[in-house]
C-alpha atoms as a PDB file:
ATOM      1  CA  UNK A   1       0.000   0.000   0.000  1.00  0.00           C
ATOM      2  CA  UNK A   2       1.356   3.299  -1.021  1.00  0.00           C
ATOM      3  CA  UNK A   3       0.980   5.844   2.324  1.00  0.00           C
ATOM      4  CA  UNK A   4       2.146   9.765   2.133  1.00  0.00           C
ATOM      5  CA  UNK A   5       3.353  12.320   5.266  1.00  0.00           C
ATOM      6  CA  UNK A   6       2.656  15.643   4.257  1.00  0.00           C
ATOM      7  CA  UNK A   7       4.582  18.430   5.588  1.00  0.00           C
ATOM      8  CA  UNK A   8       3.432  22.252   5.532  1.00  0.00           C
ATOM      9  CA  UNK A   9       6.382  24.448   6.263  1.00  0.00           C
ATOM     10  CA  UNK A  10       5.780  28.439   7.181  1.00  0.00           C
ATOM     11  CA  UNK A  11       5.334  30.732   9.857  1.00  0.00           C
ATOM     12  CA  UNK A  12       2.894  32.544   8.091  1.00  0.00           C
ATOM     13  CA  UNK A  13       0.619  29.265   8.355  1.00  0.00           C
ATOM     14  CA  UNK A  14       0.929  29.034  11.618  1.00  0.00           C
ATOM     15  CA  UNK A  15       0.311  32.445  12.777  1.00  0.00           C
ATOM     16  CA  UNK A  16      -2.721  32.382  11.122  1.00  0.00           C
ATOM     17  CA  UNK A  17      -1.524  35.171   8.712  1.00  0.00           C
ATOM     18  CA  UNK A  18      -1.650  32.941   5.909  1.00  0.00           C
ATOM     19  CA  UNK A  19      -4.601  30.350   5.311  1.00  0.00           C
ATOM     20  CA  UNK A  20      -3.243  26.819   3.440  1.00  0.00           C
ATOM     21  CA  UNK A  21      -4.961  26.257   0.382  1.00  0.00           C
ATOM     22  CA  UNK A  22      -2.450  23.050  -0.507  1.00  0.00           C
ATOM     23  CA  UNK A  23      -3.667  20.127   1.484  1.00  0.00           C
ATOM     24  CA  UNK A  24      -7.211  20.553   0.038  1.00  0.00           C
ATOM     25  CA  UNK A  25      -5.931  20.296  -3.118  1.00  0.00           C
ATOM     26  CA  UNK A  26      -3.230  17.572  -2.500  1.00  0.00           C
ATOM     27  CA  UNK A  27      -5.662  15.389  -0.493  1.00  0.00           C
ATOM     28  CA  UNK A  28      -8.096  14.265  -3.426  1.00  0.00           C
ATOM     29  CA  UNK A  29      -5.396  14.476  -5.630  1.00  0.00           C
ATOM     30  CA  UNK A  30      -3.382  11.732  -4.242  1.00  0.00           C
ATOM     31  CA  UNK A  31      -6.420   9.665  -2.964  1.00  0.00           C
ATOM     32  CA  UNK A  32      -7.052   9.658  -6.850  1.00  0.00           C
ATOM     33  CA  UNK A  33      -3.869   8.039  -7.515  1.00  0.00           C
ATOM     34  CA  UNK A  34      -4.424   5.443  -4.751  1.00  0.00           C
ATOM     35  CA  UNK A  35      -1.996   6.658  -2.394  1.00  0.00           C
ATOM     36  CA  UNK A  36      -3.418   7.428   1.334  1.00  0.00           C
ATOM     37  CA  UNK A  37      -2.561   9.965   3.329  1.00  0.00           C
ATOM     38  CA  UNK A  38      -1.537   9.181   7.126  1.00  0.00           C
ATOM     39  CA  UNK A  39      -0.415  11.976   8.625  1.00  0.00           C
ATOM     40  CA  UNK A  40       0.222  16.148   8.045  1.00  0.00           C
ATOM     41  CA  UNK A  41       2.506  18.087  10.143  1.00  0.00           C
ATOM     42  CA  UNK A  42       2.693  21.889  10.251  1.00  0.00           C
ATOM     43  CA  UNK A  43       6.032  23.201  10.956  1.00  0.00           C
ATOM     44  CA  UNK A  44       7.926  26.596  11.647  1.00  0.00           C
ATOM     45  CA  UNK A  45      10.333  27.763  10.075  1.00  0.00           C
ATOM     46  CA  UNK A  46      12.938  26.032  12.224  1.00  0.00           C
ATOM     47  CA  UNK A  47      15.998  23.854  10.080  1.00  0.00           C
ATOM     48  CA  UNK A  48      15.922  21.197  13.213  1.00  0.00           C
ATOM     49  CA  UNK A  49      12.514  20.939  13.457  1.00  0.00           C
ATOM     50  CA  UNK A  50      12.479  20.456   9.495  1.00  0.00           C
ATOM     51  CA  UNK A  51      14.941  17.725   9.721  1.00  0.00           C
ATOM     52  CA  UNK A  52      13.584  15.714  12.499  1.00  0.00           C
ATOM     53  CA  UNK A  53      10.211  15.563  10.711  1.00  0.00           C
ATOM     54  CA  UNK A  54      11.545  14.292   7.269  1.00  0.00           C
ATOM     55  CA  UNK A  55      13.586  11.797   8.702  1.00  0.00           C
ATOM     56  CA  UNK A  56      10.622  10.584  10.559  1.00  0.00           C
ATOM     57  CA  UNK A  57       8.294  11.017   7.345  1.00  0.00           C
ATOM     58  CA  UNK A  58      11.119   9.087   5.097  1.00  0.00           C
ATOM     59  CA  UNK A  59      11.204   6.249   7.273  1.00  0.00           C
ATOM     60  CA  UNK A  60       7.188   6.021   7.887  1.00  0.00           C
ATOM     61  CA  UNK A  61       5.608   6.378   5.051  1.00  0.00           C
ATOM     62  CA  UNK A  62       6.566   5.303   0.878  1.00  0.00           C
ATOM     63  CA  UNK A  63       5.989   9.614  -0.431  1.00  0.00           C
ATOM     64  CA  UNK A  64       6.866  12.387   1.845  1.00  0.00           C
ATOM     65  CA  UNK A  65       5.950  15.854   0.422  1.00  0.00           C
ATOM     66  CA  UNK A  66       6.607  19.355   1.417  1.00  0.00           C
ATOM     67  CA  UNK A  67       5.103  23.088   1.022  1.00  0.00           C
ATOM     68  CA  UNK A  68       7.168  25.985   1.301  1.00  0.00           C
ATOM     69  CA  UNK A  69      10.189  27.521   2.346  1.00  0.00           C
ATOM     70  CA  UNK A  70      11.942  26.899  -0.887  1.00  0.00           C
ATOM     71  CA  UNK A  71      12.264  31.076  -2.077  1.00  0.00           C
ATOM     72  CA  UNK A  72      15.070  33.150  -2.154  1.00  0.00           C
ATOM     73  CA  UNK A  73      14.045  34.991   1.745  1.00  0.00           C
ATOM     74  CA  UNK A  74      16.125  34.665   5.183  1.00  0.00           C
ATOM     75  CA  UNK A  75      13.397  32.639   6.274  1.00  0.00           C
ATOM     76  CA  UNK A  76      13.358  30.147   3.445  1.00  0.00           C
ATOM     77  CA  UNK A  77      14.994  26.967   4.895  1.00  0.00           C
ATOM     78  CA  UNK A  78      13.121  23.858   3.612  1.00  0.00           C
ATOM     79  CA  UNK A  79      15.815  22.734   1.491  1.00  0.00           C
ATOM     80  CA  UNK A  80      18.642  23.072   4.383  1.00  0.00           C
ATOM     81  CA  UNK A  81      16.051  20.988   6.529  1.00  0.00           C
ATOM     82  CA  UNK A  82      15.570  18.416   4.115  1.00  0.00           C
ATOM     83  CA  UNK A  83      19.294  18.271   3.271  1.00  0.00           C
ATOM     84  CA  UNK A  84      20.092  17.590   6.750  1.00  0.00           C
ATOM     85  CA  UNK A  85      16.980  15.164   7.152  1.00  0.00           C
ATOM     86  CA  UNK A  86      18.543  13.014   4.540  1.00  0.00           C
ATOM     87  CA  UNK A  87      21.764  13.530   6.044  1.00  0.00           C
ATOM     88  CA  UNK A  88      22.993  15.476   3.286  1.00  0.00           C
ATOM     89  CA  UNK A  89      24.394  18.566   2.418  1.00  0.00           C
ATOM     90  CA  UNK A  90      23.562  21.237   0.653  1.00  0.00           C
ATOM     91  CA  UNK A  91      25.652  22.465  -2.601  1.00  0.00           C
ATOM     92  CA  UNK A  92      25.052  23.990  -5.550  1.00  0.00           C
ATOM     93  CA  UNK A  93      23.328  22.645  -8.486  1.00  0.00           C
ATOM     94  CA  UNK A  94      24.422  23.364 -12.212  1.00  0.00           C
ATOM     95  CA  UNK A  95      21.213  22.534 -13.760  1.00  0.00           C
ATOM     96  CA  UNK A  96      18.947  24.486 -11.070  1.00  0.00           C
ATOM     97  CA  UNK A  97      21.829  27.498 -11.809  1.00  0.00           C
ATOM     98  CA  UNK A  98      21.438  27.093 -15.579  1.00  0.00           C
ATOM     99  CA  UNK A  99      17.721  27.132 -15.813  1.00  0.00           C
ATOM    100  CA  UNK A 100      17.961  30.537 -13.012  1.00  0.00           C
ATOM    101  CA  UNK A 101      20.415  32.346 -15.870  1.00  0.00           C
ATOM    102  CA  UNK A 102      18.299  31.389 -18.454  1.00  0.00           C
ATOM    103  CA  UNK A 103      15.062  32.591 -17.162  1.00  0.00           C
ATOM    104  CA  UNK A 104      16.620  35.945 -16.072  1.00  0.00           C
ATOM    105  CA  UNK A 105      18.011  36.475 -19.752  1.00  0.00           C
ATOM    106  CA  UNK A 106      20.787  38.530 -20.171  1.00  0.00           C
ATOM    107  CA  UNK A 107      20.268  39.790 -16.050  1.00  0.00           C
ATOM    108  CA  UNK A 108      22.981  38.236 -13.754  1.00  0.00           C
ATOM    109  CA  UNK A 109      21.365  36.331 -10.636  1.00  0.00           C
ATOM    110  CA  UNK A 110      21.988  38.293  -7.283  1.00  0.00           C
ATOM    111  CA  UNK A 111      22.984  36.282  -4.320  1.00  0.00           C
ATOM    112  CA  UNK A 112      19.512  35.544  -3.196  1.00  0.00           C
ATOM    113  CA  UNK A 113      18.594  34.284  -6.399  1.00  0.00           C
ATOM    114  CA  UNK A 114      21.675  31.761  -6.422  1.00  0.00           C
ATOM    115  CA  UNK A 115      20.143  30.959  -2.857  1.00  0.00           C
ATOM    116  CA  UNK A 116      17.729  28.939  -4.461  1.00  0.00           C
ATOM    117  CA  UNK A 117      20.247  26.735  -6.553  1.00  0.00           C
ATOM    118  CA  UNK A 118      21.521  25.519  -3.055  1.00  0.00           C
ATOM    119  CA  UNK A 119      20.361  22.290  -3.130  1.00  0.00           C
ATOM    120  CA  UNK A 120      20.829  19.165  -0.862  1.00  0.00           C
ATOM    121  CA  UNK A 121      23.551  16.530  -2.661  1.00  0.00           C
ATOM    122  CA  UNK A 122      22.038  13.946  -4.634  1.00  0.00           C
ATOM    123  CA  UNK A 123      18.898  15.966  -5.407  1.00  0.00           C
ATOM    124  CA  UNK A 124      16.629  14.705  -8.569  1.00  0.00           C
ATOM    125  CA  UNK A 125      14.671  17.577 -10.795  1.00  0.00           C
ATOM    126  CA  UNK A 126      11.341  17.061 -12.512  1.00  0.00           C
ATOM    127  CA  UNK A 127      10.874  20.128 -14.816  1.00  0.00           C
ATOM    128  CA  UNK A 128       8.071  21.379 -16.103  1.00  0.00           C
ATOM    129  CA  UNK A 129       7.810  23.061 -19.561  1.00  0.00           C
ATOM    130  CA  UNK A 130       6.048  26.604 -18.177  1.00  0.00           C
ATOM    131  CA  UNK A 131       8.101  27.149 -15.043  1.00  0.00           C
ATOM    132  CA  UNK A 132      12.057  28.050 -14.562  1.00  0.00           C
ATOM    133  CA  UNK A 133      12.170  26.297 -10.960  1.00  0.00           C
ATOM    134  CA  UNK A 134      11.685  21.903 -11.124  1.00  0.00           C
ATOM    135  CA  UNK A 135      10.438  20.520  -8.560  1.00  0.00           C
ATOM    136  CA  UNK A 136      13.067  18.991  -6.053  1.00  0.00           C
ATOM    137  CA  UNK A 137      12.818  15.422  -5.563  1.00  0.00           C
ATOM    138  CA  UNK A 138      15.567  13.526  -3.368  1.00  0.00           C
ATOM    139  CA  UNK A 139      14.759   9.932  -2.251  1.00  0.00           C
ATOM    140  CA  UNK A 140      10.839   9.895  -1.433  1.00  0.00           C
ATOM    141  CA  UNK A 141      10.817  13.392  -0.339  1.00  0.00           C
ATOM    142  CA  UNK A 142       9.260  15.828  -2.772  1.00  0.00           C
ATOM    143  CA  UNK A 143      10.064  19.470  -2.024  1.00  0.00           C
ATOM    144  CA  UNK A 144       6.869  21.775  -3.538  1.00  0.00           C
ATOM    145  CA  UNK A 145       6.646  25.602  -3.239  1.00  0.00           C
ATOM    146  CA  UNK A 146       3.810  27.024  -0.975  1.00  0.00           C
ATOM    147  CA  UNK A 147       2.440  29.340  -3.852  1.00  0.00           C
ATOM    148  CA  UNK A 148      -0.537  27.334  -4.487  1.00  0.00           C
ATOM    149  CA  UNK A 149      -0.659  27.956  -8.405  1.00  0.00           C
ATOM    150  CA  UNK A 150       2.703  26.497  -8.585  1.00  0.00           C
ATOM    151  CA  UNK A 151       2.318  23.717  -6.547  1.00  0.00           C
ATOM    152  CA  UNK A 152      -0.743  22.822  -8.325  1.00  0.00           C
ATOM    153  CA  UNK A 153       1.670  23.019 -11.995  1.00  0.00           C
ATOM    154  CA  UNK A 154       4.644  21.313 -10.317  1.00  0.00           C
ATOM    155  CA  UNK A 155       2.045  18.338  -9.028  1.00  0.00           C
ATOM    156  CA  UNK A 156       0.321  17.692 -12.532  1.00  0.00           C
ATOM    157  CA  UNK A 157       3.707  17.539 -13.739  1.00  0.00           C
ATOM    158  CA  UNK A 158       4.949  14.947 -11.624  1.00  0.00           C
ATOM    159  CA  UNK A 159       1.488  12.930 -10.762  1.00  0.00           C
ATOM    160  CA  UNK A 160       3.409   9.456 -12.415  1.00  0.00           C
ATOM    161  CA  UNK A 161       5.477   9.183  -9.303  1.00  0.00           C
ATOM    162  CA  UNK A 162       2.983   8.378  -7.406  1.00  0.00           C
ATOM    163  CA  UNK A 163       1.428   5.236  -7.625  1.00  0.00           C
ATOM    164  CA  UNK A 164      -0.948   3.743  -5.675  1.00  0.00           C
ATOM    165  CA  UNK A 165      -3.483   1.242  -5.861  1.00  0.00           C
ATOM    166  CA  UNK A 166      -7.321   3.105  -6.341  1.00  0.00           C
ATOM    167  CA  UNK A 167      -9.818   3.743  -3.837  1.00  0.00           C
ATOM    168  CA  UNK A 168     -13.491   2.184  -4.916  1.00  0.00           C
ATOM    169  CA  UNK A 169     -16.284   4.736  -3.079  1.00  0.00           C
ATOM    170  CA  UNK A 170     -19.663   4.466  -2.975  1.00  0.00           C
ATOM    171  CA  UNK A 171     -21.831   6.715  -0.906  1.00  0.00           C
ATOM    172  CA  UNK A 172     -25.432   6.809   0.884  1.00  0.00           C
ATOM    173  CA  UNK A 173     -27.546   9.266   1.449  1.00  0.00           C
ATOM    174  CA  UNK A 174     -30.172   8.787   3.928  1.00  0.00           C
ATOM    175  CA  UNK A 175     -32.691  11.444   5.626  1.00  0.00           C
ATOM    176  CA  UNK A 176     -32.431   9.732   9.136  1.00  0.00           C
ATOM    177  CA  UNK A 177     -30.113  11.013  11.926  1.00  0.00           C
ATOM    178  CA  UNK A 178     -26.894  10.046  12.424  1.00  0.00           C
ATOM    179  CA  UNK A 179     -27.682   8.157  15.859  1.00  0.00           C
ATOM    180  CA  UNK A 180     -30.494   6.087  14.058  1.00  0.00           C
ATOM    181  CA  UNK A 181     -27.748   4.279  11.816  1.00  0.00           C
ATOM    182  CA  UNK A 182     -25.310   3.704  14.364  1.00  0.00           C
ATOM    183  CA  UNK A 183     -25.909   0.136  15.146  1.00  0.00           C
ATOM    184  CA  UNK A 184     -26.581  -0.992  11.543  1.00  0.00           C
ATOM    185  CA  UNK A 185     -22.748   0.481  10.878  1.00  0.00           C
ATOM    186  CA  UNK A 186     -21.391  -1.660  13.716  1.00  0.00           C
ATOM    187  CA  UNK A 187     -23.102  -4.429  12.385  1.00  0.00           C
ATOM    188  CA  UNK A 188     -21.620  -4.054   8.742  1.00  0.00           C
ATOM    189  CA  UNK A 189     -17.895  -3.164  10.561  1.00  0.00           C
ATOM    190  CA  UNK A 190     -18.202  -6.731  12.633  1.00  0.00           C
ATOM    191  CA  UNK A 191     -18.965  -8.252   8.848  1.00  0.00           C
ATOM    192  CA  UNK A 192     -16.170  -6.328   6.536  1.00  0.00           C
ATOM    193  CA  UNK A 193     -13.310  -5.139   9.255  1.00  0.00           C
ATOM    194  CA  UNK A 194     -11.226  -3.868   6.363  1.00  0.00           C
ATOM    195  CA  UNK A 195     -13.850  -1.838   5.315  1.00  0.00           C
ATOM    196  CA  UNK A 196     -13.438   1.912   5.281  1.00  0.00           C
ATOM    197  CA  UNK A 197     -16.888   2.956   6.744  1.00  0.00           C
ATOM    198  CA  UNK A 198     -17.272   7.135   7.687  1.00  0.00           C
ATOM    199  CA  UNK A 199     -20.373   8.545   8.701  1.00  0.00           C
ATOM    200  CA  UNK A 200     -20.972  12.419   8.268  1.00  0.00           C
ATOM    201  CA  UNK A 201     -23.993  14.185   9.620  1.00  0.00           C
ATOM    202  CA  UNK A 202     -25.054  17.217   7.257  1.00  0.00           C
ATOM    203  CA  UNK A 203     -27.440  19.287   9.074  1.00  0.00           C
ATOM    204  CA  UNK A 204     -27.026  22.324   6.729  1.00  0.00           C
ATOM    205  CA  UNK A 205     -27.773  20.343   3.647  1.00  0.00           C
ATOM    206  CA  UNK A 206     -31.267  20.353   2.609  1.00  0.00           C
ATOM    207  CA  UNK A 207     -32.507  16.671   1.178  1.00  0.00           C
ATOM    208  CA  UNK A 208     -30.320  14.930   3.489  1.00  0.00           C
ATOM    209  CA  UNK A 209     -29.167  14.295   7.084  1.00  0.00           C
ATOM    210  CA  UNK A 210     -26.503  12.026   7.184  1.00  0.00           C
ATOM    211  CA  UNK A 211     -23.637  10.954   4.424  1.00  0.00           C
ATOM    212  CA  UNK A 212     -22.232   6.984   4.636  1.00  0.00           C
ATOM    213  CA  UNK A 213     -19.395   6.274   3.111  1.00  0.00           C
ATOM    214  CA  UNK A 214     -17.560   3.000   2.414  1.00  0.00           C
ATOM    215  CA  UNK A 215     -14.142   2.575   0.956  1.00  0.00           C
ATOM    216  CA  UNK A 216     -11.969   0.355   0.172  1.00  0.00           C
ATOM    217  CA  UNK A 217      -9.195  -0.846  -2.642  1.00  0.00           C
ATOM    218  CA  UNK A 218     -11.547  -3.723  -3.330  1.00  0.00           C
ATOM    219  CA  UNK A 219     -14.664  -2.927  -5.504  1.00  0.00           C
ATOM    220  CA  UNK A 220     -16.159  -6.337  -5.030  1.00  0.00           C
ATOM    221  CA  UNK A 221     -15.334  -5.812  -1.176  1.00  0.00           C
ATOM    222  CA  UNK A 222     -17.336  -2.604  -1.154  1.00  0.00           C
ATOM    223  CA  UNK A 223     -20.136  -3.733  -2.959  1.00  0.00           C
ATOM    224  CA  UNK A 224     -20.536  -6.341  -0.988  1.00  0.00           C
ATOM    225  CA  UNK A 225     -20.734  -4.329   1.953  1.00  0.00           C
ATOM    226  CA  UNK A 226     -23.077  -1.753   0.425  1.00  0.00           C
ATOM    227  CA  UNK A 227     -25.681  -4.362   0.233  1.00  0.00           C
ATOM    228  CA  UNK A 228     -25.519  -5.634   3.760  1.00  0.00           C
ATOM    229  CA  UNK A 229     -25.634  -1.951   4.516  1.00  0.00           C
ATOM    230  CA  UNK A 230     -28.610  -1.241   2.462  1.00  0.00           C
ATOM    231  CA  UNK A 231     -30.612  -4.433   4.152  1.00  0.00           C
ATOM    232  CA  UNK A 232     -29.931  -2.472   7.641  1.00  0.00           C
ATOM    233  CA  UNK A 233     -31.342   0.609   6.239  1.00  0.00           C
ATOM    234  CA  UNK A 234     -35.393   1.404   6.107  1.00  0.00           C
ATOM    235  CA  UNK A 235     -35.833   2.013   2.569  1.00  0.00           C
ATOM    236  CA  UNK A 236     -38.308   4.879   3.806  1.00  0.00           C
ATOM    237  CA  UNK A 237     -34.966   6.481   5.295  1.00  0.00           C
ATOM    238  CA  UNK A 238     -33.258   5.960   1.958  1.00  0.00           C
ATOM    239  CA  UNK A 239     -32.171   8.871  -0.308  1.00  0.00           C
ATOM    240  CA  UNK A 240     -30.213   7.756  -2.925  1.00  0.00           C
ATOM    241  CA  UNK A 241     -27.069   5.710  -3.760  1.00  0.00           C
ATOM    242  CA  UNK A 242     -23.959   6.817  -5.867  1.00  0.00           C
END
């Protein structure tokens, strides 16, 4: 099974300054390609802190991915935590340097521009066509910016690296409460333990009060349990099935 650690790197974030529009977007996107996510970490701008986290995250799970810290600023320091998280170190990087010159033109790069060609030893880069900075890739750790728009460009472009096997979902809608379906979902759990049951009450929907749904990376698995869900549930409670 393919698991991720996602870790979201800025003061700003934390301070509340900032709101994080990345893990809503990276969350479908990689339960799309199978892989599930177990854990997200929000960090400070703090090297150590950075470090001890991906070399945690690189150990734990098979795709560790970070957001932020990687511009030319003071407090920029992702890649110096991730270098030292992979017990690396950090040096520069001709090809991150040439593609810098060659998107400035005929301008030379100031000092914090070559900041950002400081990358840890052994790093891997997956260009993409429309933007002068790849992405960063060394080991399982996957260094994104925290400028949505380009993390968002940066992900499409590198979405066959991660592989996982899919997610088969159906859903329920039913207009009972929550509580009333309670002991028909133990009683499905106690039949399919691998099954991947969530129940969400929706009280500011209109048609429906509560959302089932049932997961798993078997599709005959989750059918299966659909129907012995769907014998538990009065069809007068019964909204629809997708």
């Amino acid at each position: 099974m393919s698991t991720a650690g996602i870790l979201i790197i800025g003061n700003e974030i934390l301070s509340g300054k900032v709101q994080d529009e990345n893990l809503p977007y990276l969350l479908p996107q990689l339960r799309q390609l199978g892989v599930s996510v177990e854990r997200v970490q929000v960090l400070p701008d703090v090297v150590e802190l950075i470090a001890s986290e991906v070399r945690t995250f690189s150990k734990a799970f098979t795709y560790v991915i970070t957001t932020g810290g990687v511009g030319p600023t003071h407090d920029d320091v992702t890649m110096e935590g991730v270098a030292r998280g992979t017990d690396s170190a950090l040096a520069p990087h001709p090809r991150m340097e040439e593609l810098l010159r060659k998107a400035l033109k005929d301008k030379p790069p100031n000092a914090s521009q070559l900041k950002m060609c400081m990358l840890p030893e052994g790093a891997l880069l997956i260009e993409t066509a429309d933007l002068w900075f790849p992405l960063v890739r060394l080991g399982n750790v996957y260094v994104f910016p925290g400028i949505p728009r380009l993390l968002q460009k940066k992900f499409e472009g590198a979405r066959d690296h991660f592989k996982g096997e899919p997610f088969f979902l159906r859903q329920v809608f039913v207009s009972c409460m929550e509580s009333d379906v309670a002991q028909a979902l133990n009683e499905v759990l106690e039949e399919f333990p691998d099954l991947m049951l969530g129940s969400y009450p929706r009280l500011d929907q209109q048609g429906y009060h509560t959302l089932l749904t049932l997961e798993s990376r078997d599709q005959a698995y989750v059918n299966q349990a659909l129907d012995a869900l769907l014998a538990r549930i009065p069809q007068s409670e019964l909204l629809r099935v997708e």
